[in-house]
N, C-alpha and C. Protein backbone atom coordinates (compact mmCIF):
# COMPACT_ATOMS: atom_id res chain seq x y z
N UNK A 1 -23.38 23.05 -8.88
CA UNK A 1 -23.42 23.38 -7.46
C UNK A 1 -22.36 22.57 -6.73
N UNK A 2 -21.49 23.36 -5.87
CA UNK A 2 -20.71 22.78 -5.14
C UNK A 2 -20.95 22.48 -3.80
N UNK A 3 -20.34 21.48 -3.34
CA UNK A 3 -21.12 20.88 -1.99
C UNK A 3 -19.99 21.70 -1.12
N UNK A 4 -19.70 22.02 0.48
CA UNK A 4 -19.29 22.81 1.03
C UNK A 4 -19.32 21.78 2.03
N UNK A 5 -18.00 22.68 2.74
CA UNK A 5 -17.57 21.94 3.99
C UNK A 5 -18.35 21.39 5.09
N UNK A 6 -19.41 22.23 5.33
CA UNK A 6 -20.58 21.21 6.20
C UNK A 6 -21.08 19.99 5.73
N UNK A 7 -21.41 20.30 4.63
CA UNK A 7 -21.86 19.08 3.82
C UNK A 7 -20.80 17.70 3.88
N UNK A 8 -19.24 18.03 3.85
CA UNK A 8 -18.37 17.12 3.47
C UNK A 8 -18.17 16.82 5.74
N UNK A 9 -18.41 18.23 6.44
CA UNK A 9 -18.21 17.31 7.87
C UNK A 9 -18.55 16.58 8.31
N UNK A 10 -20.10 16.75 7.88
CA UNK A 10 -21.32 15.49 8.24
C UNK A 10 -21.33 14.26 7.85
N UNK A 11 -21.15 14.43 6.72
CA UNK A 11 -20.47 13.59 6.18
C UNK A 11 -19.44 12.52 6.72
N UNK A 12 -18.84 13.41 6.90
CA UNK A 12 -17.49 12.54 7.72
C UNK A 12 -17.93 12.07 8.80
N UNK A 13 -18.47 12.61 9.76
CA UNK A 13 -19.19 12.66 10.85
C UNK A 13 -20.05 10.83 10.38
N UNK A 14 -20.63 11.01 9.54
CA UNK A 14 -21.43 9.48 9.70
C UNK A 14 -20.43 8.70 9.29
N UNK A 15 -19.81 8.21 8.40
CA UNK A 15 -18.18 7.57 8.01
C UNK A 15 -17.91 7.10 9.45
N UNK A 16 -17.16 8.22 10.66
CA UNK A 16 -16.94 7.85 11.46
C UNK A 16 -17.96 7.26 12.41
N UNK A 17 -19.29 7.32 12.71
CA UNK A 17 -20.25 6.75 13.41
C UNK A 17 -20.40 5.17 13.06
N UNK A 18 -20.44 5.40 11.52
CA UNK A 18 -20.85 3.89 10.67
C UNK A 18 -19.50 2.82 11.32
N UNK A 19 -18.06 3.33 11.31
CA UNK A 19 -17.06 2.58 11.71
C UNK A 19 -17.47 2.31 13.48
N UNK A 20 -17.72 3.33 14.12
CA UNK A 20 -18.18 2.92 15.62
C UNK A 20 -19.00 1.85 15.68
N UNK A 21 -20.07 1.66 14.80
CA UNK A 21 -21.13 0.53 14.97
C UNK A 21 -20.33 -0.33 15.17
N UNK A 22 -19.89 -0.50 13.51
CA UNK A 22 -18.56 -2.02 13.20
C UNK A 22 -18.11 -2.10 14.01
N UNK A 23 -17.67 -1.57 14.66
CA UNK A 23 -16.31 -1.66 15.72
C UNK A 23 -16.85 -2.44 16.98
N UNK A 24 -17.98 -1.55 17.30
CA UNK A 24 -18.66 -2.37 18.47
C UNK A 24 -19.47 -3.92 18.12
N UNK A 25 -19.99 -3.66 16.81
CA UNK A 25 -20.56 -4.86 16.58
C UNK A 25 -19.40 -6.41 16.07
N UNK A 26 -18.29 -5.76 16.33
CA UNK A 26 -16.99 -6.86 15.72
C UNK A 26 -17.00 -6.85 14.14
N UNK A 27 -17.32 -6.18 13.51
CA UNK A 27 -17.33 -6.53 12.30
C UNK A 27 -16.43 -5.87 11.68
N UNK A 28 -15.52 -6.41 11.60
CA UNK A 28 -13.85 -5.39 10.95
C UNK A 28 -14.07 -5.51 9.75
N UNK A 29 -14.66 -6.09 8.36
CA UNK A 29 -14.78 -5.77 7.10
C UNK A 29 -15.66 -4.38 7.46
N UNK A 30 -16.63 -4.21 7.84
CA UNK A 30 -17.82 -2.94 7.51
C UNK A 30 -16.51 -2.20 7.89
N UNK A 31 -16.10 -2.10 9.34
CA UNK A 31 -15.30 -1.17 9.71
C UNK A 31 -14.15 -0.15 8.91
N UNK A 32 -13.35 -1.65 8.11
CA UNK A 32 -12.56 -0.86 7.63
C UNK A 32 -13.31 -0.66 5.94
N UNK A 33 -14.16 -0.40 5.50
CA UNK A 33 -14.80 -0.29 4.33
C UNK A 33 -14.98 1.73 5.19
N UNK A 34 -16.36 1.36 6.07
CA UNK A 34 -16.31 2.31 6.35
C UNK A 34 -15.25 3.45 6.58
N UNK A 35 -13.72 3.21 6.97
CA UNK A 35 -12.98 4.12 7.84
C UNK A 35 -12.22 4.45 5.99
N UNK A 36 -12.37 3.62 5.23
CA UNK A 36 -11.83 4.18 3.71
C UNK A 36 -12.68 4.92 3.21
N UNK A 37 -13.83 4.93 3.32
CA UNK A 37 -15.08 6.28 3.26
C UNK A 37 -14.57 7.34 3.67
N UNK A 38 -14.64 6.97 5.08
CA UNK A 38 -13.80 8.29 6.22
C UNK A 38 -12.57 9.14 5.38
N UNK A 39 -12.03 8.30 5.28
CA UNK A 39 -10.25 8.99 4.63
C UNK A 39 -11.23 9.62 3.17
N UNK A 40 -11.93 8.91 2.43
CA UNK A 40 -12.15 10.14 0.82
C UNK A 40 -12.91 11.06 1.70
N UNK A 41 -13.73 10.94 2.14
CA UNK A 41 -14.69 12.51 2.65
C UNK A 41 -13.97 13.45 3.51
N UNK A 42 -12.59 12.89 4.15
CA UNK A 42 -11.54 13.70 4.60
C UNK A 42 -11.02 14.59 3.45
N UNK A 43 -10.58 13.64 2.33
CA UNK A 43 -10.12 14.55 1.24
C UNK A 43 -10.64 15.39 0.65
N UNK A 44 -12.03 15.15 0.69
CA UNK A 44 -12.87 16.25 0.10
C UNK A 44 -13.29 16.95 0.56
N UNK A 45 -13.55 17.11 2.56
CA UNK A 45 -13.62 18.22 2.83
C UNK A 45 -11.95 18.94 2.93
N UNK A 46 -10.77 18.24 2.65
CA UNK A 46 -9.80 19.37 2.50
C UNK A 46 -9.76 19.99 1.33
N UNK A 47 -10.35 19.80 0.13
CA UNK A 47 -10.71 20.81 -1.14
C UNK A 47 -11.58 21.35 -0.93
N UNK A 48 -12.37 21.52 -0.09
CA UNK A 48 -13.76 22.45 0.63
C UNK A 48 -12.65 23.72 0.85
N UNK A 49 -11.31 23.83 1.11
CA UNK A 49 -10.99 25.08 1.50
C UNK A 49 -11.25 25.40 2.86
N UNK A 50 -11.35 24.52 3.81
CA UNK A 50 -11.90 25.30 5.31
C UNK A 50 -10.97 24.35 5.92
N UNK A 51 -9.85 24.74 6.30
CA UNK A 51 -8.76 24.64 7.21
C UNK A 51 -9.28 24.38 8.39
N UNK A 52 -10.01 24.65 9.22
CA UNK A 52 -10.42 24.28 10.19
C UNK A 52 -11.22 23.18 10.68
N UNK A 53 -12.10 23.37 9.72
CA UNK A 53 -12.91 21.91 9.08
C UNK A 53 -11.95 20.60 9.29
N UNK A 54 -11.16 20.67 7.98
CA UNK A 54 -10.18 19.87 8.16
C UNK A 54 -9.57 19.14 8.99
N UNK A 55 -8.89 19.92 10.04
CA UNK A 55 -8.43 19.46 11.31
C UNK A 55 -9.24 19.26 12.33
N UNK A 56 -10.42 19.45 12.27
CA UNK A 56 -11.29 19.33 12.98
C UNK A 56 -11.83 17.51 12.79
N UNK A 57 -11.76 17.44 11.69
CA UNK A 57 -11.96 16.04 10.83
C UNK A 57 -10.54 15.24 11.11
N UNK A 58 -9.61 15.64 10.99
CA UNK A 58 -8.66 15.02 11.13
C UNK A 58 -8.46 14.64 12.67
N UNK A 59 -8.66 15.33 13.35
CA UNK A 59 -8.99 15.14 14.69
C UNK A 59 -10.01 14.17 15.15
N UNK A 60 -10.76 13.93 14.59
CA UNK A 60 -12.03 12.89 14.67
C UNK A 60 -11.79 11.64 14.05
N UNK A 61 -10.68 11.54 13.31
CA UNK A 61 -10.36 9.95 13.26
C UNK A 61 -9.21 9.55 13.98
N UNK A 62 -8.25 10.78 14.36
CA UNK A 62 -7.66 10.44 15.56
C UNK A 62 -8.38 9.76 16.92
N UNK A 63 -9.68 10.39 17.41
CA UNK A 63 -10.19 9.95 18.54
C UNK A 63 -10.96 8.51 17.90
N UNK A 64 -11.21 8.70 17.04
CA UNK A 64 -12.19 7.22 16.47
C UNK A 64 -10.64 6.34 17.13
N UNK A 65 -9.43 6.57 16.53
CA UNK A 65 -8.50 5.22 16.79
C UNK A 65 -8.58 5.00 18.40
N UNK A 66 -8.24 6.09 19.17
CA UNK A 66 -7.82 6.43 20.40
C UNK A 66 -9.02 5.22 21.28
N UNK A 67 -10.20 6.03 20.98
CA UNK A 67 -11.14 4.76 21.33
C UNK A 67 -11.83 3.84 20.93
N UNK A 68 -10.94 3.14 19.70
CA UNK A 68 -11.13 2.03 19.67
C UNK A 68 -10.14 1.46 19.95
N UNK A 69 -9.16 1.75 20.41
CA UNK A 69 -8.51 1.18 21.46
C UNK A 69 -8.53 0.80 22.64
N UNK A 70 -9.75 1.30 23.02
CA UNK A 70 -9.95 1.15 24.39
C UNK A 70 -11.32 1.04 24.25
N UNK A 71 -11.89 -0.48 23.89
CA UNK A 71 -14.06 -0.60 23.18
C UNK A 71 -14.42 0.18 24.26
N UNK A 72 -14.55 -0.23 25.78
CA UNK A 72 -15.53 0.67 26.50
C UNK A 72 -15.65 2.23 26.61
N UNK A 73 -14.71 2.96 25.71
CA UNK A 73 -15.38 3.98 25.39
C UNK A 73 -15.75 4.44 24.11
N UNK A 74 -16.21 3.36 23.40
CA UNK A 74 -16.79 3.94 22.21
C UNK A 74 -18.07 4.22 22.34
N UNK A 75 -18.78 3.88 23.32
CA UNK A 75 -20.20 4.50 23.55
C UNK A 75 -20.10 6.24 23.64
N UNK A 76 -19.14 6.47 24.66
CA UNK A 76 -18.69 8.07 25.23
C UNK A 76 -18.07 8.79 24.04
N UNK A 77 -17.69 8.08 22.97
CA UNK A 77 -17.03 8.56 21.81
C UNK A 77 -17.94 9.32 20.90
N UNK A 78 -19.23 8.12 20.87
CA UNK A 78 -20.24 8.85 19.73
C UNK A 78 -21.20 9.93 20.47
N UNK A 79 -21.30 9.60 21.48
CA UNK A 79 -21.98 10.92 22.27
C UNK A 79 -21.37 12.07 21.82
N UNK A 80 -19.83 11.76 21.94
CA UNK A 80 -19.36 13.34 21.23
C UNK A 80 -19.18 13.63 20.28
N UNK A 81 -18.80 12.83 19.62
CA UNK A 81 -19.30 13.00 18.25
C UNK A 81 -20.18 13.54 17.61
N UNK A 82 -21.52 13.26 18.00
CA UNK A 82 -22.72 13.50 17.36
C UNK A 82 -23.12 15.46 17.66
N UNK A 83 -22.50 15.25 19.40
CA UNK A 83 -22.57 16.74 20.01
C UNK A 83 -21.53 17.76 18.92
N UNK A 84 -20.20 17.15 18.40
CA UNK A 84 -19.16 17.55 17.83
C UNK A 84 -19.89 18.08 16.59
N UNK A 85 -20.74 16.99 15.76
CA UNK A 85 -21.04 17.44 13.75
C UNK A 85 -22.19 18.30 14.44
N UNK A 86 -23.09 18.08 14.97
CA UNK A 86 -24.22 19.15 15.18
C UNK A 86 -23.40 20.92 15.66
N UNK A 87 -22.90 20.91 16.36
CA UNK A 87 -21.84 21.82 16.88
C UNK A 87 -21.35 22.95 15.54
N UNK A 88 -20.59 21.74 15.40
CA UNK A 88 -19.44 22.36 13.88
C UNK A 88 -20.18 22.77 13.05
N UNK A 89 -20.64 21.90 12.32
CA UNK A 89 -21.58 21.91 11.19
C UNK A 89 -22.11 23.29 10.78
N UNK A 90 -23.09 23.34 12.14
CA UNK A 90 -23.63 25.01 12.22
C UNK A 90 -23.01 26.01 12.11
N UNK A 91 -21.93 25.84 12.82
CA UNK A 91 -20.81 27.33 12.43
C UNK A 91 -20.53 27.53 11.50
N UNK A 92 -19.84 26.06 10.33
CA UNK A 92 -19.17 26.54 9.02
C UNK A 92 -20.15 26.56 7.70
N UNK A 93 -21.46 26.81 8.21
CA UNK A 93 -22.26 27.06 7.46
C UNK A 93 -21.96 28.61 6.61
């Protein structure tokens, strides 16, 4: 049984949440442990075959950097986030 691109978004989706904690909690080892998670479950949802997926993911560690560049909105980050994998998820079912 092969796992499928929802499976690999959500995925990604927590990768990037787990690095938000770190990030907020200062803890740059979890962080970047976590954000090397992020990058393989990137790769594997791009062998999922769903192009959209993909960039959709790729797009989501773009904003992970964007705001953690700027801590006070990493609260506003995972709000969308979470709205984002619930969202997606369902469609590329």
């Amino acid at each position: 049984m092969t796992r499928g691109a929802a499976f690999y978004f959500a995925n990604l989706g927590a990768d990037v949440s787990r690095c938000i904690t770190a990030s907020r909690q200062g803890d740059e080892a979890r962080y970047k442990d976590s954000l090397s998670r992020a990058y393989r479950t990137l790769e594997d949802l791009h062998k999922a075959e769903r192009p959209e997926a993909y960039e959709e993911g790729l797009l989501m560690l773009r904003g992970l950097a964007l705001a953690r560049a700027t801590p006070e909105t990493l609260a506003s980050f995972q709000i969308s986030l979470d709205s984002l994998i619930g969202a997606f998820s369902a469609r590329i079912l």
